[in-house]
C-alpha atoms as a PDB file:
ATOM      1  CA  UNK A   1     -49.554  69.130 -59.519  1.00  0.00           C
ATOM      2  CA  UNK A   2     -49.243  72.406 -58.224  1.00  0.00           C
ATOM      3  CA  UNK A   3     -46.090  74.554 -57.939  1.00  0.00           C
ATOM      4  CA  UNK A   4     -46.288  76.689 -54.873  1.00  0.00           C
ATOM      5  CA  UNK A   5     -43.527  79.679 -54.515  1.00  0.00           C
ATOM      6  CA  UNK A   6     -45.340  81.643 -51.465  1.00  0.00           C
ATOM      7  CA  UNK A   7     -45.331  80.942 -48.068  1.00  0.00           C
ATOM      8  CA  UNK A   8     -48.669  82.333 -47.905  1.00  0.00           C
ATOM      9  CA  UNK A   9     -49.314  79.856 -50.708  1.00  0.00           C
ATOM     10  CA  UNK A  10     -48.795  76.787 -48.741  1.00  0.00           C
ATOM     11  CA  UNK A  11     -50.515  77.626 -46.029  1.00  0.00           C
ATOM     12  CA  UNK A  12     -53.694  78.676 -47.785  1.00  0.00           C
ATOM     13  CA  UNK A  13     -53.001  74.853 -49.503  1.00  0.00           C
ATOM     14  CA  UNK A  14     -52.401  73.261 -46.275  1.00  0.00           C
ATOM     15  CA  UNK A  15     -55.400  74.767 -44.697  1.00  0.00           C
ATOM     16  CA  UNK A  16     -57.949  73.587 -47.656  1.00  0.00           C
ATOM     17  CA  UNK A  17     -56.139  70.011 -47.546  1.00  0.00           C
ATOM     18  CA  UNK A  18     -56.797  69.825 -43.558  1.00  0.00           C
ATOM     19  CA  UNK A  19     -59.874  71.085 -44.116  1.00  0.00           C
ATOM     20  CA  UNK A  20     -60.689  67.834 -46.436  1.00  0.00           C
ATOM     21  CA  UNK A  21     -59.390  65.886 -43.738  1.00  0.00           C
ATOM     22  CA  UNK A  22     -56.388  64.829 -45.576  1.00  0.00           C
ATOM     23  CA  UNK A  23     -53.371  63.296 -44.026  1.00  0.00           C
ATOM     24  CA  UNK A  24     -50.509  65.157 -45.703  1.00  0.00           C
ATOM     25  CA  UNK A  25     -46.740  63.214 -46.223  1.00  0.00           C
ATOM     26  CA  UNK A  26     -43.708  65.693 -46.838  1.00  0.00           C
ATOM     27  CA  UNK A  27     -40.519  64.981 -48.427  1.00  0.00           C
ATOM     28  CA  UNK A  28     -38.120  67.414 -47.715  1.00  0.00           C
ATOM     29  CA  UNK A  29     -35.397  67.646 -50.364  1.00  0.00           C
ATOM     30  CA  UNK A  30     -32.526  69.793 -52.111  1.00  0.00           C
ATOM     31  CA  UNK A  31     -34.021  68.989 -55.545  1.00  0.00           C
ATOM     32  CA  UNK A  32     -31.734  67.367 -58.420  1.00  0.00           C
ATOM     33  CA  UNK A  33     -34.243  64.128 -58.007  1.00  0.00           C
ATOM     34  CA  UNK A  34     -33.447  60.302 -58.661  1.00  0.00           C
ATOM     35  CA  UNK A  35     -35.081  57.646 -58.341  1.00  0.00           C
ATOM     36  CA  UNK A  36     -33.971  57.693 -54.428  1.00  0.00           C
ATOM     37  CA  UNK A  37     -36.299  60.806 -54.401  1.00  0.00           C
ATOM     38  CA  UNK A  38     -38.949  59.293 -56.077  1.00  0.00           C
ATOM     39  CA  UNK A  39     -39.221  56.078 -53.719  1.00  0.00           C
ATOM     40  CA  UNK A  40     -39.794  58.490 -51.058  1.00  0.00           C
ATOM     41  CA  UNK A  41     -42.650  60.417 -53.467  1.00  0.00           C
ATOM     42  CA  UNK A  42     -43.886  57.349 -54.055  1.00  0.00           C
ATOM     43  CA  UNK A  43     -44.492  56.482 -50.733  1.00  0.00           C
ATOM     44  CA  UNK A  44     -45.396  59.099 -49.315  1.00  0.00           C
ATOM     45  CA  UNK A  45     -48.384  59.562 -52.336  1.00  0.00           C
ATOM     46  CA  UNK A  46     -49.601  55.990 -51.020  1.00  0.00           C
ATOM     47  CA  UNK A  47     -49.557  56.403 -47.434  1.00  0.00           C
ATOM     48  CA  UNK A  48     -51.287  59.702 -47.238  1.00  0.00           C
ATOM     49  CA  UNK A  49     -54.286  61.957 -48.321  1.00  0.00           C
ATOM     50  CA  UNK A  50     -51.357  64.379 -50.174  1.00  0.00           C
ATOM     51  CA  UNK A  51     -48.041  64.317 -50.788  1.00  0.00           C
ATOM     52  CA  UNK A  52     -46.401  67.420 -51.024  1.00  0.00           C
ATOM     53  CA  UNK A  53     -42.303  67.831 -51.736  1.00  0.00           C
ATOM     54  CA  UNK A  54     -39.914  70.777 -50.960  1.00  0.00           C
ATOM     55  CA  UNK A  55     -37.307  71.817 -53.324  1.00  0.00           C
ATOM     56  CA  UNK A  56     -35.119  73.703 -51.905  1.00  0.00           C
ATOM     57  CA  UNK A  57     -31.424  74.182 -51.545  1.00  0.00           C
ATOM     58  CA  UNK A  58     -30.589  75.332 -47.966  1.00  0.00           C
ATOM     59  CA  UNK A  59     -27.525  77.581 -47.432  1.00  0.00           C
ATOM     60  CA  UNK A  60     -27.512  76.992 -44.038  1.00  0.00           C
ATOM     61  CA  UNK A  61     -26.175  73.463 -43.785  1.00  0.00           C
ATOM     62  CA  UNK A  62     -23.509  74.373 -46.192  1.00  0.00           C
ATOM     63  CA  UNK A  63     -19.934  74.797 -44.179  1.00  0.00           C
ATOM     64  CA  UNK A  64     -18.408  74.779 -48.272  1.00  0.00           C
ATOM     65  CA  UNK A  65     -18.995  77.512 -50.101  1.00  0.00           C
ATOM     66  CA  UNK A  66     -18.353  75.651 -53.562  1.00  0.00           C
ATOM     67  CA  UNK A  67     -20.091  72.389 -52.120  1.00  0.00           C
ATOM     68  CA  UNK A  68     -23.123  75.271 -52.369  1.00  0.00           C
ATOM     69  CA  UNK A  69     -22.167  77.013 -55.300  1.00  0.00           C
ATOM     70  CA  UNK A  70     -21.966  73.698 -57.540  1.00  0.00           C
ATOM     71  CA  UNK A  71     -24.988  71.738 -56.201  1.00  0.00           C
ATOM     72  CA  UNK A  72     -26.818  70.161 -58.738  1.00  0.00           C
ATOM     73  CA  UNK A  73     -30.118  72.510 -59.878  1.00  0.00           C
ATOM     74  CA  UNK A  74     -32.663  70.997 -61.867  1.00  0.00           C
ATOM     75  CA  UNK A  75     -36.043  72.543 -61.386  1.00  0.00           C
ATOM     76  CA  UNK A  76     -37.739  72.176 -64.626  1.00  0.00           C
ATOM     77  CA  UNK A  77     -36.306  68.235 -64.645  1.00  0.00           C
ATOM     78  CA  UNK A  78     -37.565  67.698 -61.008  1.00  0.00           C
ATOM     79  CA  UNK A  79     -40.988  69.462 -61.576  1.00  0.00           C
ATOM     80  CA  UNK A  80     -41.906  67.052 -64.122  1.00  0.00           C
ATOM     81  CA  UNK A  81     -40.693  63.648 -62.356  1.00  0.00           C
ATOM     82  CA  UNK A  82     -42.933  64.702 -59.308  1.00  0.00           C
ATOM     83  CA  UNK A  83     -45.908  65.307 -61.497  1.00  0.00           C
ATOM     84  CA  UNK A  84     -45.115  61.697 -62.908  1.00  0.00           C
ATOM     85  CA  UNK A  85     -44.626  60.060 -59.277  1.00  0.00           C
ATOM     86  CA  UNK A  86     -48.057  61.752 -58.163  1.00  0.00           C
ATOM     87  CA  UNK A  87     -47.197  64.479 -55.662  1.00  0.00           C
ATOM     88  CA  UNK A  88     -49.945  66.778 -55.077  1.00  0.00           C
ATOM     89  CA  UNK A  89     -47.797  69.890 -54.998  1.00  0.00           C
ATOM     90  CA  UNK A  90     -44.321  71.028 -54.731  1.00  0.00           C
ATOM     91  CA  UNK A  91     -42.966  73.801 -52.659  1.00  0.00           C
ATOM     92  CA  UNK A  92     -40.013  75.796 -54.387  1.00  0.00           C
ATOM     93  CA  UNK A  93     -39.850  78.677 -52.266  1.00  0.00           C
ATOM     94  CA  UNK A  94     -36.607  81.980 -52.760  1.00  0.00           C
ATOM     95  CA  UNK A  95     -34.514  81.270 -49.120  1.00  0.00           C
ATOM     96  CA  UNK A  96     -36.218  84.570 -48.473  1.00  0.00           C
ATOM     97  CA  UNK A  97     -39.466  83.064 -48.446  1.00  0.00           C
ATOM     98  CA  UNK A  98     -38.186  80.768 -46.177  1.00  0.00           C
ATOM     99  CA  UNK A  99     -35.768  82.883 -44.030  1.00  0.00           C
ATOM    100  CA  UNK A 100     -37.678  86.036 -43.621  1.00  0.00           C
ATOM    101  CA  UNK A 101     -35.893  87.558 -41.334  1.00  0.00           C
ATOM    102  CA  UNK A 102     -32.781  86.335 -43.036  1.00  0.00           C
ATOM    103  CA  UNK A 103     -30.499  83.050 -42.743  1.00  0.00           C
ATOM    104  CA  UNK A 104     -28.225  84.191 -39.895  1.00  0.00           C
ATOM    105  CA  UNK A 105     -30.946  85.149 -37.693  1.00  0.00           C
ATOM    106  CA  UNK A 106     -32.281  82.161 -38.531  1.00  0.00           C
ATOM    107  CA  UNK A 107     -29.083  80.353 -37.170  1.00  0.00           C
ATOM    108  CA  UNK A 108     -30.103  81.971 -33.664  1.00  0.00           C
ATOM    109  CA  UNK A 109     -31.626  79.240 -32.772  1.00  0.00           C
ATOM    110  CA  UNK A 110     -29.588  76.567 -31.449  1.00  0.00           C
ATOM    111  CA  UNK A 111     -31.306  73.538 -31.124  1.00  0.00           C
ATOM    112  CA  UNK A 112     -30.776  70.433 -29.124  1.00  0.00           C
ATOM    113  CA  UNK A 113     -29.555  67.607 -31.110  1.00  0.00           C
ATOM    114  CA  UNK A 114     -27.982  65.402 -28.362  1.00  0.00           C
ATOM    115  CA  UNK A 115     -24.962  63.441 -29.482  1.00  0.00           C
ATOM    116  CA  UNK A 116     -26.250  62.207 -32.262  1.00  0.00           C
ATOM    117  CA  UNK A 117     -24.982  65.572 -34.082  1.00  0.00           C
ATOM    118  CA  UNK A 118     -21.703  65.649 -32.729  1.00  0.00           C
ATOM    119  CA  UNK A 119     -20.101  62.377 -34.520  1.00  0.00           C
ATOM    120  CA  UNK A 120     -18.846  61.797 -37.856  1.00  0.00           C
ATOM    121  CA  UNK A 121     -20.692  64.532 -40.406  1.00  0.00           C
ATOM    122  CA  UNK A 122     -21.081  66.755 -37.319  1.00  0.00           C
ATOM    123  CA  UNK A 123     -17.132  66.461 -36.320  1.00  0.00           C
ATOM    124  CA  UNK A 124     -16.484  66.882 -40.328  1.00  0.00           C
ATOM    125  CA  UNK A 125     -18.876  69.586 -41.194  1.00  0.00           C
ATOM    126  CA  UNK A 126     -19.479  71.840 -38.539  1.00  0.00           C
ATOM    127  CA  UNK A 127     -23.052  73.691 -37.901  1.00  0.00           C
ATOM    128  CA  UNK A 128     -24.132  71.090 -40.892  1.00  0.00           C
ATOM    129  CA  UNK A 129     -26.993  69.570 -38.466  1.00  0.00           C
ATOM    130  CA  UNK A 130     -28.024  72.531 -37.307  1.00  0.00           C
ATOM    131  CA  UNK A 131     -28.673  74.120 -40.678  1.00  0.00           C
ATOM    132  CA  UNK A 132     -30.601  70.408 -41.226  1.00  0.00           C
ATOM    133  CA  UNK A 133     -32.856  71.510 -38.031  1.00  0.00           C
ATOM    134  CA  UNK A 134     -33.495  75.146 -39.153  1.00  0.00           C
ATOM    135  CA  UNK A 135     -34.591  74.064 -42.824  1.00  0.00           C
ATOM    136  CA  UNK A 136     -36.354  70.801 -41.541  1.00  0.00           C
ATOM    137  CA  UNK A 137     -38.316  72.401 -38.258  1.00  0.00           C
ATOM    138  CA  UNK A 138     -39.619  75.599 -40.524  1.00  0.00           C
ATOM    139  CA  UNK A 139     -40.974  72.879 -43.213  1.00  0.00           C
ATOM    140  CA  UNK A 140     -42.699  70.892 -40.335  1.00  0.00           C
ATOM    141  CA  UNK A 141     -44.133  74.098 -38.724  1.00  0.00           C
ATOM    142  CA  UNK A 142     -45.546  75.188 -41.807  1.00  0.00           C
ATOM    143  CA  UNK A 143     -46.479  72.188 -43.742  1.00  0.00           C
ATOM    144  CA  UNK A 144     -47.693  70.247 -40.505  1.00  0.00           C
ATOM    145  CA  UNK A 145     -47.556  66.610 -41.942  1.00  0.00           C
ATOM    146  CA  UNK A 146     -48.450  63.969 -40.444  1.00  0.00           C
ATOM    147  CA  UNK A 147     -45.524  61.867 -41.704  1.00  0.00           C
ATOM    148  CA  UNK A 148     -41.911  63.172 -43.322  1.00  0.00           C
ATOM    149  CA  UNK A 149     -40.289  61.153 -45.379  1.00  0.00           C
ATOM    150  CA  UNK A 150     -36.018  60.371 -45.092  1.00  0.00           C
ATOM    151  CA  UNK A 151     -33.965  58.317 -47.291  1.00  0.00           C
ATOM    152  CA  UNK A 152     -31.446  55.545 -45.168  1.00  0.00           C
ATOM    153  CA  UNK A 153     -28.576  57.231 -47.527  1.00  0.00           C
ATOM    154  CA  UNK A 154     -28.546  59.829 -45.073  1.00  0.00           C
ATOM    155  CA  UNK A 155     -28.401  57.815 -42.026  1.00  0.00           C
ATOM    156  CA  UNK A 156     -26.997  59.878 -39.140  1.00  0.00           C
ATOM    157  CA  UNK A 157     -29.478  63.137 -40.271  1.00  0.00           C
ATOM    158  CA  UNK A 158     -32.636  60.804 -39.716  1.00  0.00           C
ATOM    159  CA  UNK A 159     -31.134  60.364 -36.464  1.00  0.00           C
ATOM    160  CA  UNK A 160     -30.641  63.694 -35.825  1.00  0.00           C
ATOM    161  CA  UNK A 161     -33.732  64.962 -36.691  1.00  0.00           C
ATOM    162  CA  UNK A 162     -35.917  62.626 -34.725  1.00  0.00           C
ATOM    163  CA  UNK A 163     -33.869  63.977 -31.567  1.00  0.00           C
ATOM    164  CA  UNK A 164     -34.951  67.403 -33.470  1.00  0.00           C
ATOM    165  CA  UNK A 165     -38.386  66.300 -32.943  1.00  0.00           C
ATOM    166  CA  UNK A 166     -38.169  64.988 -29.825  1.00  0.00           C
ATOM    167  CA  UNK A 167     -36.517  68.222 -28.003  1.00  0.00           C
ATOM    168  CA  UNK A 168     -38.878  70.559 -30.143  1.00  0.00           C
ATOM    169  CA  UNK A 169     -42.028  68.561 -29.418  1.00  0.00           C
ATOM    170  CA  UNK A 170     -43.149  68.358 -32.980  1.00  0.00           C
ATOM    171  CA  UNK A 171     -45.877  65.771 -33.585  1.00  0.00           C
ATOM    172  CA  UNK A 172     -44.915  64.262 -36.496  1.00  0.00           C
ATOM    173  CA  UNK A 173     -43.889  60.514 -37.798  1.00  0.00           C
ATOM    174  CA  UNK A 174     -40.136  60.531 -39.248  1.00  0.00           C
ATOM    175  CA  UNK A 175     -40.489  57.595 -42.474  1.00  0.00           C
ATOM    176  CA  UNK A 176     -37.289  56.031 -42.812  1.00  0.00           C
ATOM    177  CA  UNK A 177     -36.833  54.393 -46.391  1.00  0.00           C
ATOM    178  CA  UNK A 178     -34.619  51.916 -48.125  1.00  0.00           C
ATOM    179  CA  UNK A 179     -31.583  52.993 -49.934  1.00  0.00           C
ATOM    180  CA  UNK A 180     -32.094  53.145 -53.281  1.00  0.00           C
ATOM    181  CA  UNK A 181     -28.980  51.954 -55.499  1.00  0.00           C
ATOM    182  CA  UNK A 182     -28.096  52.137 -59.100  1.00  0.00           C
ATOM    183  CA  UNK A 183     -27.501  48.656 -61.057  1.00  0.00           C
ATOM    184  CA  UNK A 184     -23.537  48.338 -60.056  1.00  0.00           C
ATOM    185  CA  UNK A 185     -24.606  49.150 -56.174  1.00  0.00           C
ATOM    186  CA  UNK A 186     -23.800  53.139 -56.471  1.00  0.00           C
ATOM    187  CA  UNK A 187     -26.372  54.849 -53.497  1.00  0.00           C
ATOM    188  CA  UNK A 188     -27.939  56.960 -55.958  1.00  0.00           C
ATOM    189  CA  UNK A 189     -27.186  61.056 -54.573  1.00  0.00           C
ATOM    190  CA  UNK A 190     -27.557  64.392 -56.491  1.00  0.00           C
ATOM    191  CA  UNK A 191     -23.439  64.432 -56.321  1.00  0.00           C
ATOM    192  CA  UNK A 192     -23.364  61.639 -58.389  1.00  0.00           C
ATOM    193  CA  UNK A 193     -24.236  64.179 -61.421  1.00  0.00           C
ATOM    194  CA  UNK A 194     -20.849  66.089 -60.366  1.00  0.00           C
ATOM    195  CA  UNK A 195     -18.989  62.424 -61.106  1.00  0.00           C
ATOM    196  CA  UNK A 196     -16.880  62.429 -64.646  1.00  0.00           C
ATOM    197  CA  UNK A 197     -17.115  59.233 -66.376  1.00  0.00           C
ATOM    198  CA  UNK A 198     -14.189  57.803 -64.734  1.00  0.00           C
ATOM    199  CA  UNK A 199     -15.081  58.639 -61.555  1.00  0.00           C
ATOM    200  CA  UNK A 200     -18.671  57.586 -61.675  1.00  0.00           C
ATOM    201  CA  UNK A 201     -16.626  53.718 -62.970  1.00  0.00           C
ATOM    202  CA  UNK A 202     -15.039  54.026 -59.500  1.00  0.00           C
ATOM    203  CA  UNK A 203     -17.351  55.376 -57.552  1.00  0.00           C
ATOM    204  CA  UNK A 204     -19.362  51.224 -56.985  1.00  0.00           C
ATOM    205  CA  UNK A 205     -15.672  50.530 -55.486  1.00  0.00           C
ATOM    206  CA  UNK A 206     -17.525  51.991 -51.993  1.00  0.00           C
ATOM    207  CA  UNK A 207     -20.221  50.030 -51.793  1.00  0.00           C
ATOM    208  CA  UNK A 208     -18.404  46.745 -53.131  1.00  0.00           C
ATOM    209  CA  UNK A 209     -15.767  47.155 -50.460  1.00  0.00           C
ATOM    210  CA  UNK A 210     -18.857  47.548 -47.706  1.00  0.00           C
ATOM    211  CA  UNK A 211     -20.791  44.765 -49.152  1.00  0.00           C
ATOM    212  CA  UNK A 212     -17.695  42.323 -48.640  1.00  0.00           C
ATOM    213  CA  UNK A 213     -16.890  43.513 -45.559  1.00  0.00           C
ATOM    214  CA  UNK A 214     -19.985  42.203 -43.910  1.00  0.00           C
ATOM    215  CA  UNK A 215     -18.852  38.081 -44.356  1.00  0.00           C
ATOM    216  CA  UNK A 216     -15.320  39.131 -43.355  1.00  0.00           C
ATOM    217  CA  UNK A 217     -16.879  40.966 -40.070  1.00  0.00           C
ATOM    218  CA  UNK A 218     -18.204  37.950 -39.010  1.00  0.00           C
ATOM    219  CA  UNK A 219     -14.426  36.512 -38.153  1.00  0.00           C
ATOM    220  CA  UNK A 220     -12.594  39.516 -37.465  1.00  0.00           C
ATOM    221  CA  UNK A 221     -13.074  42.302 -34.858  1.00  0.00           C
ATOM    222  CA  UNK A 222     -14.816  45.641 -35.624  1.00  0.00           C
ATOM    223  CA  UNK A 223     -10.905  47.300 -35.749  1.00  0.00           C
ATOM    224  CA  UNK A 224     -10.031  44.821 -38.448  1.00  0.00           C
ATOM    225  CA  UNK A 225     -13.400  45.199 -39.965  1.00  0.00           C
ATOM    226  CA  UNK A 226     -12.711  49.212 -40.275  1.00  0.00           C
ATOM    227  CA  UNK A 227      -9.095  48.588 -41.345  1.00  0.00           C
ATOM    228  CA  UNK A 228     -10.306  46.153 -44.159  1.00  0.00           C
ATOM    229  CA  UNK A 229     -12.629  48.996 -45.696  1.00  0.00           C
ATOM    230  CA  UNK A 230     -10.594  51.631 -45.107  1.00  0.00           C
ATOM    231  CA  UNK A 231      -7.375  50.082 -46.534  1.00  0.00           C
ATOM    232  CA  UNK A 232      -8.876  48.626 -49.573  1.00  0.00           C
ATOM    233  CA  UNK A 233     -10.891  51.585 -50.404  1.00  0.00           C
ATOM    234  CA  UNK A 234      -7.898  53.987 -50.265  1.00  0.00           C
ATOM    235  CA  UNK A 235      -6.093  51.743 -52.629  1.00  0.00           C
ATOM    236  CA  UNK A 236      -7.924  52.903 -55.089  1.00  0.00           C
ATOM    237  CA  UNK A 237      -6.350  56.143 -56.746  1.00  0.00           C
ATOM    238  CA  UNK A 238      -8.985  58.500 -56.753  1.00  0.00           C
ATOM    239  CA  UNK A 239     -10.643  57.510 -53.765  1.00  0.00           C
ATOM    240  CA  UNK A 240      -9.848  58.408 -49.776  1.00  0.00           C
ATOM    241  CA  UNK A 241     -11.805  58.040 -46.822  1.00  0.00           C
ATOM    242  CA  UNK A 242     -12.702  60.968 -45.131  1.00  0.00           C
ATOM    243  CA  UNK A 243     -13.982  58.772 -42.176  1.00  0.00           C
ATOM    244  CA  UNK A 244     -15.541  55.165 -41.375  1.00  0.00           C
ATOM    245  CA  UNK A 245     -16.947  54.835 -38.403  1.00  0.00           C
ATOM    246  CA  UNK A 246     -18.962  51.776 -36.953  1.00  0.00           C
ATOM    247  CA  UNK A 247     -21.353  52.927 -34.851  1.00  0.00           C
ATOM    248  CA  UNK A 248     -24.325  51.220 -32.611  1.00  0.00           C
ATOM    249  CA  UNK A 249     -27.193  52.612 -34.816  1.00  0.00           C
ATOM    250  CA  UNK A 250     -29.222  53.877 -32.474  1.00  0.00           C
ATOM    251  CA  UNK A 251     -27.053  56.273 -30.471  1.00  0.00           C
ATOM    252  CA  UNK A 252     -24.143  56.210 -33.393  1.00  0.00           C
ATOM    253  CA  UNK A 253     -21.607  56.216 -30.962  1.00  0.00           C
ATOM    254  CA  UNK A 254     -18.428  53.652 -31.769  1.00  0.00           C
ATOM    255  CA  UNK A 255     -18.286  50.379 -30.927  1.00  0.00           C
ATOM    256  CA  UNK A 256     -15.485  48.438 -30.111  1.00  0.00           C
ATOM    257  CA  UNK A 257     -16.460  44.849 -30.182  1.00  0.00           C
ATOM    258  CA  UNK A 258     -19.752  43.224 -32.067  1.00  0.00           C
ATOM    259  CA  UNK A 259     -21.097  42.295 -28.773  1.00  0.00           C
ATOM    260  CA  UNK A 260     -21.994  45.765 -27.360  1.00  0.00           C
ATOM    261  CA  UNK A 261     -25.007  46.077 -29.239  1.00  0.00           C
ATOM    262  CA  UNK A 262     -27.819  43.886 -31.298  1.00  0.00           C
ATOM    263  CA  UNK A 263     -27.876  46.885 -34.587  1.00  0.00           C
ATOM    264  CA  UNK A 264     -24.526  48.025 -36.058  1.00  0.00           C
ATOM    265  CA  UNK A 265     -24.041  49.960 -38.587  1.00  0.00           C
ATOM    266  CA  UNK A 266     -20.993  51.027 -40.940  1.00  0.00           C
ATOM    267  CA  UNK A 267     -20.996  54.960 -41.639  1.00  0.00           C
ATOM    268  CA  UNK A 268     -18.429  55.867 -44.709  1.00  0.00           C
ATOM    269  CA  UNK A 269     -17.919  59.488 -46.678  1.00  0.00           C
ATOM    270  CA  UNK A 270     -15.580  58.671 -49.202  1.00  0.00           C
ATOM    271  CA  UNK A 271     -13.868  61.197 -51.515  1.00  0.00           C
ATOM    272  CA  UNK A 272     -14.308  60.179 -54.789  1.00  0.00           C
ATOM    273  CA  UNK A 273     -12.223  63.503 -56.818  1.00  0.00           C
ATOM    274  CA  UNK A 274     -13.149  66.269 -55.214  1.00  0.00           C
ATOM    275  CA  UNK A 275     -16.828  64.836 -54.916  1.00  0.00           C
ATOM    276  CA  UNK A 276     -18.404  63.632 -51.460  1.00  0.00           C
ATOM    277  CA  UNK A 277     -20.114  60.572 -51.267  1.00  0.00           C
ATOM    278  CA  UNK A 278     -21.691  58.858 -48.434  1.00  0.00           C
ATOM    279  CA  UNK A 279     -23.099  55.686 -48.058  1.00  0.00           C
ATOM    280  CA  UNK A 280     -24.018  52.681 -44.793  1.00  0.00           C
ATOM    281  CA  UNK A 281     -24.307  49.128 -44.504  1.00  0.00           C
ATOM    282  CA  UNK A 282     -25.697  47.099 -41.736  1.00  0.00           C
ATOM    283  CA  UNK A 283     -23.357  44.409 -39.922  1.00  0.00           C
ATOM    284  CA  UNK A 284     -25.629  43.321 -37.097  1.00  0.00           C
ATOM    285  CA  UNK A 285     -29.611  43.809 -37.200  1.00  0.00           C
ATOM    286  CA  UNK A 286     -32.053  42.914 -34.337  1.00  0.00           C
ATOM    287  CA  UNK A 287     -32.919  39.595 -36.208  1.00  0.00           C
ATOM    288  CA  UNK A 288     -29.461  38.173 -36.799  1.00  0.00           C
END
């Protein structure tokens, strides 16, 4: 596998790649890999010519300074899981390699991310998508890949980012994979490291409460459906919603009854400590 630190680097690897007549996958991530990661490596090593996976932690779509400060860093650890899972090459570039010019002029560009940006994570952590859409759009523009991989974890950014596509006329297929979860239904996430043992014996609380709240949706109305997860969550010291919203999954705007469209989905960040967790479940699909 190769480790590439240049932009110059890539580009030179891109070229010989297209040159081959390669297709090329990305997976764009923050390193501090699980197996979540590696489902999309996987994938995207089987689907294309070359897979090739960013590590990189973006200081743009921070709004915390300390959620920045104490994300997890594992770069020797994730080097060596991507060899395993087959990527052709890793790009671990300095945020000057990637911002040349620097972040905030970077951050000039405002892009159009319709409405999709504007609910839950974007009321809750503001300029977050648009840091997403710098990092994202200058990966695409220099890697070029045919397809980019996206975990269903992150539900409303795979949104976003296809409207990022759309409005910036980017020719590329957005992947959307299965959530990956850990034996007692945890979503696995890099935050999960930042859990203490209690916390991480709490944390499957989330995901229990979402998984039981899809046989009680089907007799009781989306308002008692949101007051069920929200209530029974929070009764758990150590845990409180930040938000749960359930949305129509395509535009992720609200819904108030289970009739207004044929795919809902429930969107939760949950505090868990002073740790951030996220997480989705589906209530209606297009084949039930």
């Amino acid at each position: 596998m190769l480790i590439i630190r240049k932009v110059s680097e890539l580009l030179d690897y891109v070229g010989e790649r297209r040159q081959q007549n390669a297709s090329i996958g990305l997976v764009p991530t923050m390193g501090a890999l699980h197996k979540g990661h590696l489902s999309l490596v996987k994938r995207a090593v089987e689907e294309n010519g070359a897979a090739i996976v960013s590590l990189f932690v973006n200081p743009t779509q921070f709004n915390n300074p300390d959620d920045l400060a104490t994300y997890p860093r594992e770069e020797e650890r994730d080097f060596r899981l991507l060899a395993e899972a087959g990527a052709a090459a890793v790009f671990a570039p300095s945020v000057e390699e990637v911002y040349p010019d620097g972040a905030a002029r970077a951050a000039e560009h405002v892009f159009d991310l319709g409405r999709a940006a504007e609910v839950m994570e974007g009321i809750h952590r503001p300029g977050h998508f648009q840091g997403v859409a710098q990092v994202v759009s200058r990966l695409f523009n220099l890697v070029r890949p045919d397809r980019a991989y996206f975990g269903e974890k992150d539900f409303q950014q795979i949104a976003v980012i296809r409207n990022m596509v759309r409005s910036e006329g980017i020719d590329v297929d957005i992947v959307a994979c299965p959530i990956v979860r850990d034996s007692d239904g945890l979503a696995l996430s890099s935050r999960n490291a930042l859990l203490d043992s209690a916390q991480r014996a709490l944390a499957p609380e989330i995901y229990r409460t979402l998984r039981d709240s899809v046989p009680f949706s089907r007799t009781h109305t989306v308002e008692e459906t949101r007051d069920y997860v929200t209530g029974r969550i929070n009764s758990h010291d150590g845990l409180e919603v930040e938000y749960f919203e359930i949305v129509d999954a395509r535009t992720l705007e609200a819904v108030d009854n289970w009739e207004e469209s044929p795919w809902v989905v429930g969107c939760i960040t949950v505090y868990c400590g002073k740790v951030r967790l996220i997480d989705n479940i589906a209530y209606r699909t297009p084949n039930n």
